[in-house]
N, C-alpha and C. Protein backbone atom coordinates (compact mmCIF):
# COMPACT_ATOMS: atom_id res chain seq x y z
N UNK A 1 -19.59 66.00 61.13
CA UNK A 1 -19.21 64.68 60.66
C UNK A 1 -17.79 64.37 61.13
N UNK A 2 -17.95 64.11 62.35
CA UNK A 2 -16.22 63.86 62.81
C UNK A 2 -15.79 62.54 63.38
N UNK A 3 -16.99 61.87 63.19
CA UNK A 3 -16.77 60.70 63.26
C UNK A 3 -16.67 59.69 61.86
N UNK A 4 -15.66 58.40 61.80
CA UNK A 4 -15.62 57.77 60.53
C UNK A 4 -16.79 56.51 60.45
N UNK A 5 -17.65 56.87 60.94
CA UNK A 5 -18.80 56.30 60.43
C UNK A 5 -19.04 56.30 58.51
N UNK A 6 -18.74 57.41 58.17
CA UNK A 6 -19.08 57.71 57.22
C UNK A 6 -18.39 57.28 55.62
N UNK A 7 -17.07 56.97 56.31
CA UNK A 7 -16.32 56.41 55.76
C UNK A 7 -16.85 54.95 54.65
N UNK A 8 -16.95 55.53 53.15
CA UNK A 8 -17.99 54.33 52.30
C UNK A 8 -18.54 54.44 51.79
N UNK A 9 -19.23 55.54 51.95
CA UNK A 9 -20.71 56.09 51.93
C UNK A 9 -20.53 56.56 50.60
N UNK A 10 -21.85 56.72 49.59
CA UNK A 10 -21.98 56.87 48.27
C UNK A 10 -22.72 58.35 48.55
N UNK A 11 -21.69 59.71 48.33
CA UNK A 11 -22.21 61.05 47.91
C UNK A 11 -22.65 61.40 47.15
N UNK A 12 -23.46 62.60 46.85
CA UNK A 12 -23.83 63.00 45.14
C UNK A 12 -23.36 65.02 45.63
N UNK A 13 -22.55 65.36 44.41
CA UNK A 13 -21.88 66.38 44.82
C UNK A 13 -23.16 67.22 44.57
N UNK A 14 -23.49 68.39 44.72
CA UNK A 14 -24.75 69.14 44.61
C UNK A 14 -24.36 70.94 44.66
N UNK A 15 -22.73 71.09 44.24
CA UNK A 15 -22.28 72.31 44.25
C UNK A 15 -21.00 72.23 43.29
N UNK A 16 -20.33 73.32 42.97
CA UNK A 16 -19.16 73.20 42.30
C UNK A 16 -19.09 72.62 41.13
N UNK A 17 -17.85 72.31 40.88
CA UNK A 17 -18.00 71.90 38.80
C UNK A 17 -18.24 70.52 38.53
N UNK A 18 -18.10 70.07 40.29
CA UNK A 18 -18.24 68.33 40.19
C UNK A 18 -19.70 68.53 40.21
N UNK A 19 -20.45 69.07 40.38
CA UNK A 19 -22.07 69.02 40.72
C UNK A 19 -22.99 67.84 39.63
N UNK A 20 -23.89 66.90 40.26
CA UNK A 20 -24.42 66.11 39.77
C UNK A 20 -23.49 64.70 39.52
N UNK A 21 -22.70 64.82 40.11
CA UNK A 21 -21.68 63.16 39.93
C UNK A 21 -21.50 62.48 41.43
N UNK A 22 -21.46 61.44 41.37
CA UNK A 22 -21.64 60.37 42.81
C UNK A 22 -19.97 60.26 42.58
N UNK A 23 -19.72 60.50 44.52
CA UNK A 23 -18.60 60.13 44.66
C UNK A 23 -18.40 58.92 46.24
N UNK A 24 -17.50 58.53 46.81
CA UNK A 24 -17.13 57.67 47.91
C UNK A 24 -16.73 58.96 48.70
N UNK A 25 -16.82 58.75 50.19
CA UNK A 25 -15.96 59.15 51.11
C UNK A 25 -14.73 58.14 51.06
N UNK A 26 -13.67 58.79 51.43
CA UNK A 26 -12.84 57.98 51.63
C UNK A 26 -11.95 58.07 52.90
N UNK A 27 -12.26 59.18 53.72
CA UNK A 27 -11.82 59.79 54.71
C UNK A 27 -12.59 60.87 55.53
N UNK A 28 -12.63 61.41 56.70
CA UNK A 28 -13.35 62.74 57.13
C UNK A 28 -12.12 63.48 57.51
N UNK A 29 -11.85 64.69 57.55
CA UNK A 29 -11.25 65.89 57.70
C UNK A 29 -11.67 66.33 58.98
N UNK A 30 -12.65 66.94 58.84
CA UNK A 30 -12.88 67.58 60.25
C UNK A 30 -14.73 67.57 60.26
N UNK A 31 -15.40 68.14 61.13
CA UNK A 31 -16.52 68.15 60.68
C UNK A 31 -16.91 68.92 59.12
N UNK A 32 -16.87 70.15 59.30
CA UNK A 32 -16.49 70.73 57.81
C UNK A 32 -16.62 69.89 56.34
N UNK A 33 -15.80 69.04 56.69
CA UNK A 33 -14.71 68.47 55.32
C UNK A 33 -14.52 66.94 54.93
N UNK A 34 -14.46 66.83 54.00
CA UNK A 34 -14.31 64.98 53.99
C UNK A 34 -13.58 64.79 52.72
N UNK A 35 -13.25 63.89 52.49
CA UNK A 35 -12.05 63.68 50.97
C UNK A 35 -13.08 62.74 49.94
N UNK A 36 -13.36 63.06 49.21
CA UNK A 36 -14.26 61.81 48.04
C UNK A 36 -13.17 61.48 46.98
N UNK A 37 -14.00 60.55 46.74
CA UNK A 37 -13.10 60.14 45.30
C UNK A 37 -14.15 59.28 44.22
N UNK A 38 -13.54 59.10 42.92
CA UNK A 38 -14.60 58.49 41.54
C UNK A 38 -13.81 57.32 41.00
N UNK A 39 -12.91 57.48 41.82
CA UNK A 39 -12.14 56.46 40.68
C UNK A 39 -11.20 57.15 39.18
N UNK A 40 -12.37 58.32 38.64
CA UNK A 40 -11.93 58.45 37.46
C UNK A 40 -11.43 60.02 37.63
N UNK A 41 -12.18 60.72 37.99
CA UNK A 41 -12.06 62.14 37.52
C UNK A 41 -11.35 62.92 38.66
N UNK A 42 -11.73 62.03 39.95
CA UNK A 42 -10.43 62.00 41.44
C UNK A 42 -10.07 60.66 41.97
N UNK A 43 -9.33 60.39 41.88
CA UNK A 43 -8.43 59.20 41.91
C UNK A 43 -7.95 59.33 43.81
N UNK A 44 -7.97 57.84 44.05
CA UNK A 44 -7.32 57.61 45.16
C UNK A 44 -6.10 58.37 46.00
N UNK A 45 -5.67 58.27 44.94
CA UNK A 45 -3.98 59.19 44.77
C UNK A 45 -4.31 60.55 45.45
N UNK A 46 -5.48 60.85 45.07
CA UNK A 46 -5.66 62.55 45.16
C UNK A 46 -6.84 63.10 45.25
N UNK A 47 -7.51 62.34 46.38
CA UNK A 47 -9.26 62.66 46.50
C UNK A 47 -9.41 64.29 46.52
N UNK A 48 -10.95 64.68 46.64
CA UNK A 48 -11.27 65.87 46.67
C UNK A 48 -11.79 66.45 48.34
N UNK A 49 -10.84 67.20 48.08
CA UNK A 49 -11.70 67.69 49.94
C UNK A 49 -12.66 68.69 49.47
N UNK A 50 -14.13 68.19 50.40
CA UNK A 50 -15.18 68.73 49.82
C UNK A 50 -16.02 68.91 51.21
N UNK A 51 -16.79 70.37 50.68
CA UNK A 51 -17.77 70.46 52.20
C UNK A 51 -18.58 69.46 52.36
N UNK A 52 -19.07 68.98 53.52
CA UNK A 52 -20.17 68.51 53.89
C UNK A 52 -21.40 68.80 53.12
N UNK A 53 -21.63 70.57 53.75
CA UNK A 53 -23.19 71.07 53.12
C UNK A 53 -23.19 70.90 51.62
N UNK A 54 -22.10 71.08 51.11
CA UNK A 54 -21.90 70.78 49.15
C UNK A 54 -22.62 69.17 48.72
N UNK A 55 -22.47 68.36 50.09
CA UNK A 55 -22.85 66.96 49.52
C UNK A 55 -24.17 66.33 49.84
N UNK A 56 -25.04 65.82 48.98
CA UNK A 56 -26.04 64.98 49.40
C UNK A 56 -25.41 63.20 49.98
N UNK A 57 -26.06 63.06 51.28
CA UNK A 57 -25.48 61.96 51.78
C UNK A 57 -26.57 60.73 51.02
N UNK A 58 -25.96 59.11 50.86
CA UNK A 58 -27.45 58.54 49.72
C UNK A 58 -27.17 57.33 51.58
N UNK A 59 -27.85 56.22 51.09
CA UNK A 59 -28.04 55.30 51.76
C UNK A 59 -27.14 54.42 51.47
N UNK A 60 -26.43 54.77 50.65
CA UNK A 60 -25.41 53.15 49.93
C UNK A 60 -24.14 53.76 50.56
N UNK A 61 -23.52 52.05 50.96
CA UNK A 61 -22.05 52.01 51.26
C UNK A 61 -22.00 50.98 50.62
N UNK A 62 -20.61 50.85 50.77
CA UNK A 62 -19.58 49.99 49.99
C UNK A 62 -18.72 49.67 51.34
N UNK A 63 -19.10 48.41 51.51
CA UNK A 63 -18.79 47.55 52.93
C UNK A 63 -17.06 47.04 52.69
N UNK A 64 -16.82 46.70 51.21
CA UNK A 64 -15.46 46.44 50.48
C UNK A 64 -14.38 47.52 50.78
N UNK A 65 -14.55 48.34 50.79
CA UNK A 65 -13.74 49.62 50.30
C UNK A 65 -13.59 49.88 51.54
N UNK A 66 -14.59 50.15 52.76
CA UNK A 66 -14.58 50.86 53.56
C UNK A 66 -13.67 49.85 55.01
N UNK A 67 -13.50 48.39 54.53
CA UNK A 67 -13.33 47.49 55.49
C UNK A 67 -12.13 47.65 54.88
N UNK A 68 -11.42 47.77 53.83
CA UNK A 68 -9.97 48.05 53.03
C UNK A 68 -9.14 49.22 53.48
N UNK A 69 -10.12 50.50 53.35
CA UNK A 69 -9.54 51.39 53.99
C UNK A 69 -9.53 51.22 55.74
N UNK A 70 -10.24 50.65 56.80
CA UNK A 70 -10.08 50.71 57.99
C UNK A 70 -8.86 49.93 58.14
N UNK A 71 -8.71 48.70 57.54
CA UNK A 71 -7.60 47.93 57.81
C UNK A 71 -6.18 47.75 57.09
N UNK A 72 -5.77 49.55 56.18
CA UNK A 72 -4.68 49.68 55.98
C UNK A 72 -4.58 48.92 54.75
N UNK A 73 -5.48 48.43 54.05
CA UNK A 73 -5.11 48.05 52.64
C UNK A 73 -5.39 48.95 51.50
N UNK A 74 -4.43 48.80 50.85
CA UNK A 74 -4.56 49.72 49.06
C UNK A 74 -6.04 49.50 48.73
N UNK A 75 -6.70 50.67 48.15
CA UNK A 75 -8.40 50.50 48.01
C UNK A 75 -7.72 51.11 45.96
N UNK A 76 -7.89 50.80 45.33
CA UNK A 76 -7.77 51.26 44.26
C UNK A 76 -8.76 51.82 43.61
N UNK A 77 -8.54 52.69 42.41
CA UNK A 77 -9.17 53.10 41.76
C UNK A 77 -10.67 52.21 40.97
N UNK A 78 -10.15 51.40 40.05
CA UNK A 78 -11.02 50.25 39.43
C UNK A 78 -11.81 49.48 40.58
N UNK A 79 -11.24 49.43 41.70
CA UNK A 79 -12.28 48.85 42.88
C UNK A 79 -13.65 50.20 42.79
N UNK A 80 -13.41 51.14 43.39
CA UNK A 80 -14.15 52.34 43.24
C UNK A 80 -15.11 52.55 41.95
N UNK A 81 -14.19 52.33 40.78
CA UNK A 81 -15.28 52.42 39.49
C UNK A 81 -16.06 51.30 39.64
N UNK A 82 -15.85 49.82 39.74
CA UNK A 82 -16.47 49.20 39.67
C UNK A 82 -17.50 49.10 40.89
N UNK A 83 -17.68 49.40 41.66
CA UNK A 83 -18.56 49.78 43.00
C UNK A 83 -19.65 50.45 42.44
N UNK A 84 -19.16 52.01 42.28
CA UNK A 84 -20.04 52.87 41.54
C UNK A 84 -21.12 52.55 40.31
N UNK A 85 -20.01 51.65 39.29
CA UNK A 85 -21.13 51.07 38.04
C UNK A 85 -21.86 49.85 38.72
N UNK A 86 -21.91 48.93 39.27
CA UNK A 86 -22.04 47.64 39.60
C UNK A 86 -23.49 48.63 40.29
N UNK A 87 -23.51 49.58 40.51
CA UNK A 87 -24.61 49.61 41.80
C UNK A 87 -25.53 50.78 40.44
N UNK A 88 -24.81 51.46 39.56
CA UNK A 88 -26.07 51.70 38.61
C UNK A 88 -26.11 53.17 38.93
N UNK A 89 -24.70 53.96 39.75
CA UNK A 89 -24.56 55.43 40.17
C UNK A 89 -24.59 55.80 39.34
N UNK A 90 -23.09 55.93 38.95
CA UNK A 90 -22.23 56.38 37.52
C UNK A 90 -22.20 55.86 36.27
N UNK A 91 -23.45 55.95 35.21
CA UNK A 91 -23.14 55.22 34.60
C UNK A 91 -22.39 55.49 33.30
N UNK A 92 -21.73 56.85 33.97
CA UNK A 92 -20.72 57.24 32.76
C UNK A 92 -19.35 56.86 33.15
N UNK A 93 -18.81 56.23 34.37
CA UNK A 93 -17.60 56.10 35.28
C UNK A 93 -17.42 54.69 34.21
């Protein structure tokens, strides 16, 4: 995954203590690696670098977020929660 295609994209973690919670890409690392975030439990500020194989990839992006982050604008947190609930992921976020 070393291309930012991916950048948007609605994960579901499937390893570790995050396991069973939907997160955003918000960046790729290397192939390996990519940074997610929830809004709540990893914040913008301080996404999670997380394996690839750890993540189920879904079909949903977030065209908002991902056109925010390409073009250098602040993507906030509450943007992110509200993405996530609005679409019926998280409905504990």
């Amino acid at each position: 995954m070393q291309d930012n295609s991916e950048i948007g994209r609605v994960v579901y973690s499937k390893a570790g203590r995050d396991a069973g919670r939907y997160y955003i890409i918000t960046s790729v690392f290397n192939e390996e690696y990519v940074y997610i975030c929830d809004g709540t439990l990893r914040k913008i500020e301080n996404p999670k670098k997380k394996k690839v194989k750890h993540l189920n990839l879904t079909d949903k992006y977030t065209d908002e977020i991902r056109n925010d982050i390409f073009s250098g604008l602040k993507v906030s947190n509450s943007q992110i929660k509200k993405f996530l609930r609005s679409e019926d992921i998280n409905k504990e976020v």
